[in-house]
C-alpha atoms as a PDB file:
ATOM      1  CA  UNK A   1      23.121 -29.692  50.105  1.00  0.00           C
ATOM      2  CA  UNK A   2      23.210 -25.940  51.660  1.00  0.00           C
ATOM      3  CA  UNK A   3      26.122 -25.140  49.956  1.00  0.00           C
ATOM      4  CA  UNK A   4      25.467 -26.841  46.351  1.00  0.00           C
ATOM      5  CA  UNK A   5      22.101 -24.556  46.775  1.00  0.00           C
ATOM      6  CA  UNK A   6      24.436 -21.570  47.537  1.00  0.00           C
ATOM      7  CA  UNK A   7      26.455 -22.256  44.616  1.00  0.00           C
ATOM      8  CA  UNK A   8      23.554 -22.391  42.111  1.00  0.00           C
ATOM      9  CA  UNK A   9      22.645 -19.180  43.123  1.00  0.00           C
ATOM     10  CA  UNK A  10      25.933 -17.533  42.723  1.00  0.00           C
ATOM     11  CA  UNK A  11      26.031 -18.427  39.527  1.00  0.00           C
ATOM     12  CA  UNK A  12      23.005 -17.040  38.390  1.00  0.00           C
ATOM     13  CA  UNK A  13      23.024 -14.193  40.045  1.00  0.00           C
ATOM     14  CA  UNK A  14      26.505 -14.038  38.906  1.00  0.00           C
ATOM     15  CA  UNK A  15      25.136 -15.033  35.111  1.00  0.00           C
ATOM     16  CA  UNK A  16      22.447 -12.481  35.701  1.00  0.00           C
ATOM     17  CA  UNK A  17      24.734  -9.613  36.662  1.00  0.00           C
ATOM     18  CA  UNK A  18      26.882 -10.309  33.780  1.00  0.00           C
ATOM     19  CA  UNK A  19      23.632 -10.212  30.760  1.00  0.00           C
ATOM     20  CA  UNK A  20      23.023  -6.973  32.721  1.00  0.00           C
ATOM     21  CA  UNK A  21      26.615  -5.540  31.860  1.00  0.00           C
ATOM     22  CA  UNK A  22      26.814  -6.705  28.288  1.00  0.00           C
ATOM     23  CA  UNK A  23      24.214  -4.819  26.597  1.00  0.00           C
ATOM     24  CA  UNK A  24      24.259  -1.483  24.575  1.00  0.00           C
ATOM     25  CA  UNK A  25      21.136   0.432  24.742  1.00  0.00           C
ATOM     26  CA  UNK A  26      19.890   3.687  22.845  1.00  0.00           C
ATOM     27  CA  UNK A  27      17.869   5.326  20.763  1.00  0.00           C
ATOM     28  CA  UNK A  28      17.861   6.173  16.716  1.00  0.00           C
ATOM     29  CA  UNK A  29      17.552   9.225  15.365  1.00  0.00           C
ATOM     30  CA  UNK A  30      17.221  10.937  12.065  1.00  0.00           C
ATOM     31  CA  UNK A  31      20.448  12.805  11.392  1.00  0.00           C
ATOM     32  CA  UNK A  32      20.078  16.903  11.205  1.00  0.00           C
ATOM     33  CA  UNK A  33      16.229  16.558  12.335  1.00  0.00           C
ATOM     34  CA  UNK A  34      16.571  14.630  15.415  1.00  0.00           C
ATOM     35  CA  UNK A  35      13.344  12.862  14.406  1.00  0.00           C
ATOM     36  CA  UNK A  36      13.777   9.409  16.681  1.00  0.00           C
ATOM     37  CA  UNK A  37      13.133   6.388  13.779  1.00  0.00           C
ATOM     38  CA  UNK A  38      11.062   3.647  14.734  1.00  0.00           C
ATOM     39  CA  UNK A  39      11.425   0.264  12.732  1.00  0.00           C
ATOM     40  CA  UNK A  40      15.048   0.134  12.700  1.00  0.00           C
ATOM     41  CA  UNK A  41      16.825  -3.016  12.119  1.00  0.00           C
ATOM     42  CA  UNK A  42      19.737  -3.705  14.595  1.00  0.00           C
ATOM     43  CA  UNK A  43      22.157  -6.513  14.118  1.00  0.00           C
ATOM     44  CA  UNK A  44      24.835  -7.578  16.358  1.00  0.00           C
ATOM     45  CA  UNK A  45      27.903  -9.029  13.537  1.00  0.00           C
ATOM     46  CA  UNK A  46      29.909 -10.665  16.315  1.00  0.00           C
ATOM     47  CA  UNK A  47      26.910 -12.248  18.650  1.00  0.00           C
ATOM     48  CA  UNK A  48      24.093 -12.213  15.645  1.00  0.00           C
ATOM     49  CA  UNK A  49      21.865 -11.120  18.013  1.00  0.00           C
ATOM     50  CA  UNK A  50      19.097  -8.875  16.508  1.00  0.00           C
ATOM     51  CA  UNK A  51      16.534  -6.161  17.723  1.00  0.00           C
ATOM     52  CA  UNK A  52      14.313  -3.012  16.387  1.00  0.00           C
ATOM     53  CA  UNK A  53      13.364   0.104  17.362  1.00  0.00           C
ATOM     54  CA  UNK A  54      10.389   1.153  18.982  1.00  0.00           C
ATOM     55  CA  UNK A  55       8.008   3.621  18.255  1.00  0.00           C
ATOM     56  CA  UNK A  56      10.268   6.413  20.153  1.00  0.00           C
ATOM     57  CA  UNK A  57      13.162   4.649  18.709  1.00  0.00           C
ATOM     58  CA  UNK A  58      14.639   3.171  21.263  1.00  0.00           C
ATOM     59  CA  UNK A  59      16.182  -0.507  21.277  1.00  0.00           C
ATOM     60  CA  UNK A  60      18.422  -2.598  24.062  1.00  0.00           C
ATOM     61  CA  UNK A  61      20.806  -5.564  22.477  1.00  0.00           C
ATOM     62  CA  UNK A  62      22.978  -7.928  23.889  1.00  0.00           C
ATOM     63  CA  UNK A  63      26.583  -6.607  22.943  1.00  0.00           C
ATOM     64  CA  UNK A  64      30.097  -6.352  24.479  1.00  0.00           C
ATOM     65  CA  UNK A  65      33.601  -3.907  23.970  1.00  0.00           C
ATOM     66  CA  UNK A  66      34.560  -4.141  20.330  1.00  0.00           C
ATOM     67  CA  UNK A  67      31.353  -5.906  18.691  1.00  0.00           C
ATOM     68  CA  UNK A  68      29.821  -4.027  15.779  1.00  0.00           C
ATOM     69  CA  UNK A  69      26.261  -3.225  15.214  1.00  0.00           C
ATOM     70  CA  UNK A  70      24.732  -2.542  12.064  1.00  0.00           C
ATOM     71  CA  UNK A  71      21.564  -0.149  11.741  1.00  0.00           C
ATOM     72  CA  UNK A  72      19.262  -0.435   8.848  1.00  0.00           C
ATOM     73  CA  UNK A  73      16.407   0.716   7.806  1.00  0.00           C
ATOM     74  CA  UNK A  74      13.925   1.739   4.763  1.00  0.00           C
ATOM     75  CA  UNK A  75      14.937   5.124   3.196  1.00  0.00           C
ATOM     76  CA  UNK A  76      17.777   5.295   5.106  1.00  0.00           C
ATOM     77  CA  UNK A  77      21.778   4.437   4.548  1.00  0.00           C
ATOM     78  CA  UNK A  78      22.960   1.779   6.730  1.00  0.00           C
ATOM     79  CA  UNK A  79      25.512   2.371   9.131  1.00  0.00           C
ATOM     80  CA  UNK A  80      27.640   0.318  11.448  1.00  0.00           C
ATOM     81  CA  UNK A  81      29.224   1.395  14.541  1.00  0.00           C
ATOM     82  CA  UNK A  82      31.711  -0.228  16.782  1.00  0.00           C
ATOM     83  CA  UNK A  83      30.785  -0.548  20.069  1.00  0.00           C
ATOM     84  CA  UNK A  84      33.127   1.474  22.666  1.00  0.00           C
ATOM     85  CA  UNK A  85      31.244   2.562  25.553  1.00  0.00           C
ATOM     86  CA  UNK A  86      27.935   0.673  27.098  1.00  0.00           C
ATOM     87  CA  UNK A  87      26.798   3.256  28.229  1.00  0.00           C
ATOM     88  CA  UNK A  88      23.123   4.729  26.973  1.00  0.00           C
ATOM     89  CA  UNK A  89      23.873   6.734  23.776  1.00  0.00           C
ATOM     90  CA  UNK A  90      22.536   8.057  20.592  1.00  0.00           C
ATOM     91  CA  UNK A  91      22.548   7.139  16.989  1.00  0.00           C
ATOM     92  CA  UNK A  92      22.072   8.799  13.993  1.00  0.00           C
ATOM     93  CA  UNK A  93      21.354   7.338  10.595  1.00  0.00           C
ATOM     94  CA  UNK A  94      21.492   9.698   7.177  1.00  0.00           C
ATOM     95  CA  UNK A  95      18.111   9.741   4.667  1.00  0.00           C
ATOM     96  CA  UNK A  96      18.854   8.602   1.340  1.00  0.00           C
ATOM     97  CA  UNK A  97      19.447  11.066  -1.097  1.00  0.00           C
ATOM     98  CA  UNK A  98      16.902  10.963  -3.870  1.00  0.00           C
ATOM     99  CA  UNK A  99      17.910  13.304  -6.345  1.00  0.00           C
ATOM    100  CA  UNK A 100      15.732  14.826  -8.607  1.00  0.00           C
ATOM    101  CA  UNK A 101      16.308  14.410 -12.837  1.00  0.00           C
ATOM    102  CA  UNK A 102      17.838  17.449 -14.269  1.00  0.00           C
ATOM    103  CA  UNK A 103      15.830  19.958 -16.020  1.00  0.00           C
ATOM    104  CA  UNK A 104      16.586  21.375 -19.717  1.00  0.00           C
ATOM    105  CA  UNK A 105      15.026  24.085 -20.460  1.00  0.00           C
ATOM    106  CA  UNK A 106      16.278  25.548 -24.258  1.00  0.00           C
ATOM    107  CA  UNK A 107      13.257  27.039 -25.442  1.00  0.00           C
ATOM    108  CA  UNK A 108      12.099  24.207 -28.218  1.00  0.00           C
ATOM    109  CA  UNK A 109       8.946  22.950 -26.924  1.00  0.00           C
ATOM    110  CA  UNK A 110       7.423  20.645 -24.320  1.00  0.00           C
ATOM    111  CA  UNK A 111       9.576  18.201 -25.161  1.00  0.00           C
ATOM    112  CA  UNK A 112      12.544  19.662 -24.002  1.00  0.00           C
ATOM    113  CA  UNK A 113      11.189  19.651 -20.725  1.00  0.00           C
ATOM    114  CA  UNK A 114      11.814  16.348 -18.127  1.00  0.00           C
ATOM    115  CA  UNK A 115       8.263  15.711 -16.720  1.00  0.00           C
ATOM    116  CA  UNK A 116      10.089  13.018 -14.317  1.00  0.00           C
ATOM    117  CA  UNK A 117      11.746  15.638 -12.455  1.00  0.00           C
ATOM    118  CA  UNK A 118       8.282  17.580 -11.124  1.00  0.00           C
ATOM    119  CA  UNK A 119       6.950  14.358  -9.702  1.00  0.00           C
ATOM    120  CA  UNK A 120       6.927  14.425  -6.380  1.00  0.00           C
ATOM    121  CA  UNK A 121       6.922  11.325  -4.262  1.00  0.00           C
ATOM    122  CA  UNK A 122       3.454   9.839  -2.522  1.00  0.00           C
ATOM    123  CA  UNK A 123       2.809   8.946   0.914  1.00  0.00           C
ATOM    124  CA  UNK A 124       0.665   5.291   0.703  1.00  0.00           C
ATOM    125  CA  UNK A 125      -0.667   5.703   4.776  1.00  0.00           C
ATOM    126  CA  UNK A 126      -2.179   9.084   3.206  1.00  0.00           C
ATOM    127  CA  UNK A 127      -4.103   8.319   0.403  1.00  0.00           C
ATOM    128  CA  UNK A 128      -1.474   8.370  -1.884  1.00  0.00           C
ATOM    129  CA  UNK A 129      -1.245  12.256  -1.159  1.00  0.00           C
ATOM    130  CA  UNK A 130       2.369  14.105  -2.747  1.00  0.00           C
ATOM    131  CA  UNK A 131       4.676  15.034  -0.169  1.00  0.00           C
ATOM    132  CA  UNK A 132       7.613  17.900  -0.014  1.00  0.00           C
ATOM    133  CA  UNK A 133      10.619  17.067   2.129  1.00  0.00           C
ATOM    134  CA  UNK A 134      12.669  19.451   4.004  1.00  0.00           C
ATOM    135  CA  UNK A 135      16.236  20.138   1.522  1.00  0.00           C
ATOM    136  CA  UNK A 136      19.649  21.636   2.646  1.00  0.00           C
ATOM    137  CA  UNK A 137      18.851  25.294   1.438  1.00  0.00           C
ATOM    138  CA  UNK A 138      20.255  27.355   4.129  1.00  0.00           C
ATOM    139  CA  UNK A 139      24.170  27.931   5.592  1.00  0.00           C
ATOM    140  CA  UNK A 140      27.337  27.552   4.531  1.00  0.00           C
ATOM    141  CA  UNK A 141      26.737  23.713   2.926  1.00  0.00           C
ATOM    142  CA  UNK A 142      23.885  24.472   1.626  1.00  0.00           C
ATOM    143  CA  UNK A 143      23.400  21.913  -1.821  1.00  0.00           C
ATOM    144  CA  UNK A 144      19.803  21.513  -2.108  1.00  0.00           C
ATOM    145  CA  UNK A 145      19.965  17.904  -0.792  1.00  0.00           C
ATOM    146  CA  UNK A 146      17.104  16.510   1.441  1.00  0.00           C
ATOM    147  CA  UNK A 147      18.100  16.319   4.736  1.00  0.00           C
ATOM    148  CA  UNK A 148      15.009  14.246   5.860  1.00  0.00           C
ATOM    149  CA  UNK A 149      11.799  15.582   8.018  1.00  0.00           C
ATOM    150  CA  UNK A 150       8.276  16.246   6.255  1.00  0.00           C
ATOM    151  CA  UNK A 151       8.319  19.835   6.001  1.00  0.00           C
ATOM    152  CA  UNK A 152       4.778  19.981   3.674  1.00  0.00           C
ATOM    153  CA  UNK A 153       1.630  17.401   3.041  1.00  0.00           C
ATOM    154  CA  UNK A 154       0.034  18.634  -0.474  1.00  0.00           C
ATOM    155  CA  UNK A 155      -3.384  17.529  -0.475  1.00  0.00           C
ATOM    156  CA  UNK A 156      -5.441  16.630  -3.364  1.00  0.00           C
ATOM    157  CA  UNK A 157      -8.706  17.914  -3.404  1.00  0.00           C
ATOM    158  CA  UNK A 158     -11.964  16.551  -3.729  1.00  0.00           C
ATOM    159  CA  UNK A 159     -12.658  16.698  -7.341  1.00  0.00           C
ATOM    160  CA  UNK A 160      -9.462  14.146  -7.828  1.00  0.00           C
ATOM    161  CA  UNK A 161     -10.437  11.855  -5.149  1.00  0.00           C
ATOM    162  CA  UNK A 162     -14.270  11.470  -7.339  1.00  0.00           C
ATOM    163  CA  UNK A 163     -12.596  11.224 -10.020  1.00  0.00           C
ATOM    164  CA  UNK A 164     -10.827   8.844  -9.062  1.00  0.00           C
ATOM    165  CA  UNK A 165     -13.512   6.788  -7.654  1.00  0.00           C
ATOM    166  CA  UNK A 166     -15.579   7.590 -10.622  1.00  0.00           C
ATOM    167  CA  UNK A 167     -12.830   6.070 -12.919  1.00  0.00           C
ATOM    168  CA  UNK A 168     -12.613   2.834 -10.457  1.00  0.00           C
ATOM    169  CA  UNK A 169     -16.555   2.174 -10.169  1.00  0.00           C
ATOM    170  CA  UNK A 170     -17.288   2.886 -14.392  1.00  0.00           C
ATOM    171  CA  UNK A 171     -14.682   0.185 -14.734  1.00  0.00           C
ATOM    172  CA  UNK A 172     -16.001  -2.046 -12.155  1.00  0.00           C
ATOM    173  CA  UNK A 173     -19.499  -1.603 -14.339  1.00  0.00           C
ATOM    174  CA  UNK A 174     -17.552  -2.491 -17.058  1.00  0.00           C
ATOM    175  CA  UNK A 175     -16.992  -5.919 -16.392  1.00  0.00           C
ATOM    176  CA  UNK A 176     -20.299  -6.787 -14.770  1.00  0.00           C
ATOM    177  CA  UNK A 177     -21.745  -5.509 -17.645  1.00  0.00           C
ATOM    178  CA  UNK A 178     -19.214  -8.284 -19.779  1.00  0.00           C
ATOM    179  CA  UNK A 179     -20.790 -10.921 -17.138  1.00  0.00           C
ATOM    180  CA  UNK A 180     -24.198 -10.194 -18.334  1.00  0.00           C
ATOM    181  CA  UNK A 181     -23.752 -10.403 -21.816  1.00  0.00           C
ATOM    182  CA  UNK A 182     -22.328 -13.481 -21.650  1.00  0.00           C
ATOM    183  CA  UNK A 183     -25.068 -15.020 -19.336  1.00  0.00           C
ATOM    184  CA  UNK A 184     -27.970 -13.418 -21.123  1.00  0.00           C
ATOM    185  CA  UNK A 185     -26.568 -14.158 -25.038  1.00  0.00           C
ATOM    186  CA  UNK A 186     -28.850 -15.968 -27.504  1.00  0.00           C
ATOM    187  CA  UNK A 187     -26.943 -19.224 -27.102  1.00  0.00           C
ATOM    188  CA  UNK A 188     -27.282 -19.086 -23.308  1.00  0.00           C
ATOM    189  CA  UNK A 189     -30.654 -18.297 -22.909  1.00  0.00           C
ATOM    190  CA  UNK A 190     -31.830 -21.140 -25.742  1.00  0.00           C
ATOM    191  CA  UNK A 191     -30.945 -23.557 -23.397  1.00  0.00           C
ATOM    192  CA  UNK A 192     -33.333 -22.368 -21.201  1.00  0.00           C
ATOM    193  CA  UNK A 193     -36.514 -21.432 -22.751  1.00  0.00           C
ATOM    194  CA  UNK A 194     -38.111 -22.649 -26.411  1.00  0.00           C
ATOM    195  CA  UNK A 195     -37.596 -19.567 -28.380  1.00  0.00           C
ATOM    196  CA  UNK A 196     -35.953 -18.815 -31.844  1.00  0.00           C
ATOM    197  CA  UNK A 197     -34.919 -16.111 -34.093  1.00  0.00           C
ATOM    198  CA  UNK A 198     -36.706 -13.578 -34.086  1.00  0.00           C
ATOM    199  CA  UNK A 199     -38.526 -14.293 -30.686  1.00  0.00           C
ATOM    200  CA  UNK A 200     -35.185 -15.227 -29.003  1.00  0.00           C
ATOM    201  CA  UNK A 201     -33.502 -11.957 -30.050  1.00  0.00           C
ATOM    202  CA  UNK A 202     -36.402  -9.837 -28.305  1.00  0.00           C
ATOM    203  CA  UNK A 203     -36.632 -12.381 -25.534  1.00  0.00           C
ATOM    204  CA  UNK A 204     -32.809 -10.925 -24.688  1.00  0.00           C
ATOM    205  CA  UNK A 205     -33.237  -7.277 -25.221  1.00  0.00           C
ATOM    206  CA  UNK A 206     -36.592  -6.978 -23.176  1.00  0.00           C
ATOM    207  CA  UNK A 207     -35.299  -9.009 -20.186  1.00  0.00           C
ATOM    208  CA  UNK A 208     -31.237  -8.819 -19.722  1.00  0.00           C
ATOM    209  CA  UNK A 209     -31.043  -7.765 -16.205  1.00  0.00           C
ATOM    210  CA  UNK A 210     -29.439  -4.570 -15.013  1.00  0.00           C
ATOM    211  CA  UNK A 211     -26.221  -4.381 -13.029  1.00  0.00           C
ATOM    212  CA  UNK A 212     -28.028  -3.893  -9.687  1.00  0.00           C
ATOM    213  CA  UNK A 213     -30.393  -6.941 -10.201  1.00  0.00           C
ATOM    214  CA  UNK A 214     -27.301  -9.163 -11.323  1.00  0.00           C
ATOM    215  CA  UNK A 215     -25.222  -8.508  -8.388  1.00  0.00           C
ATOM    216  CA  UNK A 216     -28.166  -8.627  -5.755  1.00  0.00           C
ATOM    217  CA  UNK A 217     -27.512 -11.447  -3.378  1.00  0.00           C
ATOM    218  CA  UNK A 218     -30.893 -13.172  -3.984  1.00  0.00           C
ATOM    219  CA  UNK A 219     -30.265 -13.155  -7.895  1.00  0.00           C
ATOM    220  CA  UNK A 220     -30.718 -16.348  -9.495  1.00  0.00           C
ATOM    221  CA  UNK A 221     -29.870 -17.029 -13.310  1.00  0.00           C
ATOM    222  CA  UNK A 222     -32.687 -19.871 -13.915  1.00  0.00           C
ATOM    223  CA  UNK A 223     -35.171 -18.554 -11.290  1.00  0.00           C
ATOM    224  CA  UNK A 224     -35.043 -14.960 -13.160  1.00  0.00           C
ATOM    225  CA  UNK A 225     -35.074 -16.372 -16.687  1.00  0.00           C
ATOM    226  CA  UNK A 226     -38.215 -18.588 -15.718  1.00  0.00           C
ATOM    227  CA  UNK A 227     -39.887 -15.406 -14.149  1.00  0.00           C
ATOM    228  CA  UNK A 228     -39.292 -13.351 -17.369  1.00  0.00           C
ATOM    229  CA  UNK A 229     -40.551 -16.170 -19.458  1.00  0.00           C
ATOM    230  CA  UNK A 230     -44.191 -16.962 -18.415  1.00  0.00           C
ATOM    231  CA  UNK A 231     -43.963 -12.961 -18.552  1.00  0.00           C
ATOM    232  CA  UNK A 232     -43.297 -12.943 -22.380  1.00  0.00           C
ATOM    233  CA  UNK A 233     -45.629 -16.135 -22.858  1.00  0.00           C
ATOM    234  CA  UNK A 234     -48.684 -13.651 -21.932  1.00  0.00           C
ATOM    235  CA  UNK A 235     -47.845 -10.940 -24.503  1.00  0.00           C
ATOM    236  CA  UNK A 236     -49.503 -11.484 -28.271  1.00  0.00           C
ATOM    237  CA  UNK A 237     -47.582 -12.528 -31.131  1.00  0.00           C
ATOM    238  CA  UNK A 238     -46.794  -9.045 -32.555  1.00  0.00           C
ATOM    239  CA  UNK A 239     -45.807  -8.056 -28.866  1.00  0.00           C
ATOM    240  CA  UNK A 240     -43.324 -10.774 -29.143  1.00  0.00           C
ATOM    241  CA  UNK A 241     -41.610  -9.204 -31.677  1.00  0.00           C
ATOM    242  CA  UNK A 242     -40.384  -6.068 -30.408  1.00  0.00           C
ATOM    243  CA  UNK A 243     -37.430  -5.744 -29.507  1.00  0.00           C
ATOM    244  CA  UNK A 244     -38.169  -3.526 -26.662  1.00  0.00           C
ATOM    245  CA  UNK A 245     -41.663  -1.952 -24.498  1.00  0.00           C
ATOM    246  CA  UNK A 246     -40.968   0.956 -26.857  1.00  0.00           C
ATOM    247  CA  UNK A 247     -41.480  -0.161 -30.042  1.00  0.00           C
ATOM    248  CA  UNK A 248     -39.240  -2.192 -32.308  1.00  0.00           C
END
């Protein structure tokens, strides 16, 4: 029994030892900026085993001599790499290049001009702010390529966020105010109360709610039209009539 006991640990231990010696750990990094890349997708082709980096980009996956790995992730080229060494070790993955459209400039007008090519791309986790990446401009290889790495955050000022906004709510109002119209036209509100014609028609200008009483929580279509009834009961005939508390 002492010995089958013995053996069972061997193994593991022995099983443990060898997990421990068949992994390839690292981290990612952004080539040229040495930004470490969190989010990276890490596939072992021989094993399928599969991992990502963490937030300083590092990663640990089960892998032996001669497997390959591939890296991937968003915005950046994939790469795969053959594993030679187990050791700890780097990795470096190259941004996409996103080239802008070319420019023509002859001197005929705006339309001449590519508008495409002075957009500049937006950052969703910032408001949708533009952003300028870092490009290639300097040394011996320099080819106004970017080579990754934020380098300035452009942001819009007030004025565009409330105008945004501004554009956003009106439209919202928009289509509340569709909702009303359609609950407080003539043919709706005849089913409710014992009005006609003329009557009706004034009926519906004098009491279609606003869009702060329609979306109130406590609104309530027949409650409100009930209300505003035994309201317009109590004005004279002529009152009746208008079309408004102004006048007609």
């Amino acid at each position: 029994m002492f010995r089958w006991g013995f053996l069972v640990i061997f193994l593991f231990l022995a099983s443990f030892a060898y997990a421990q010696q068949h992994t390839q750990e690292g981290i990612v990094y952004e080539n040229k900026t040495h930004v470490a890349l969190a989010g990276i997708n890490i596939e072992n082709l021989n094993g399928k085993f599969k991992t990502q980096t963490d937030k300083q980009g590092r990663f640990i996956i089960q892998a032996k001599m001669s497997d390959m790995l591939v890296f991937k992730g968003f915005g950046y080229k994939a790469d795969t790499v053959v594993v030679t060494d187990l050791h700890a070790r780097e990795f470096y993955l190259d941004p996409l290049q996103h080239m802008l459209s070319e420019v023509e400039i002859n001197g005929k007008g705006p339309g001449s001009v590519n508008q495409s090519a002075f957009n500049k791309p937006k950052d969703p986790d910032f408001h949708n702010q533009t952003m300028t990446y870092q490009r290639n401009n300097t040394g011996p290889n320099a080819d106004g390529s970017v080579k990754g790495g934020v380098s300035l955050r452009v942001w819009s000022n007030k004025k565009t966020e409330n105008d945004a906004r501004k554009k956003e709510q009106e439209a919202k109002n928009d289509k509340i105010t569709a909702q009303i119209q359609q609950a407080f036209s003539k043919e709706s509100i005849e089913k409710y109360v014992p009005l006609k014609d003329q009557e009706l028609h004034s009926f519906v200008m004098r009491y279609s709610p606003d869009i702060e009483t329609f979306t109130s929580e406590d609104f309530n279509l027949a409650l409100y039209i009930n209300k505003c009834y035994k309201e317009f009961v109590k004005l004279s005939p002529e009152e009746r009539l208008k079309t408004s508390i102004f006048g007609n």
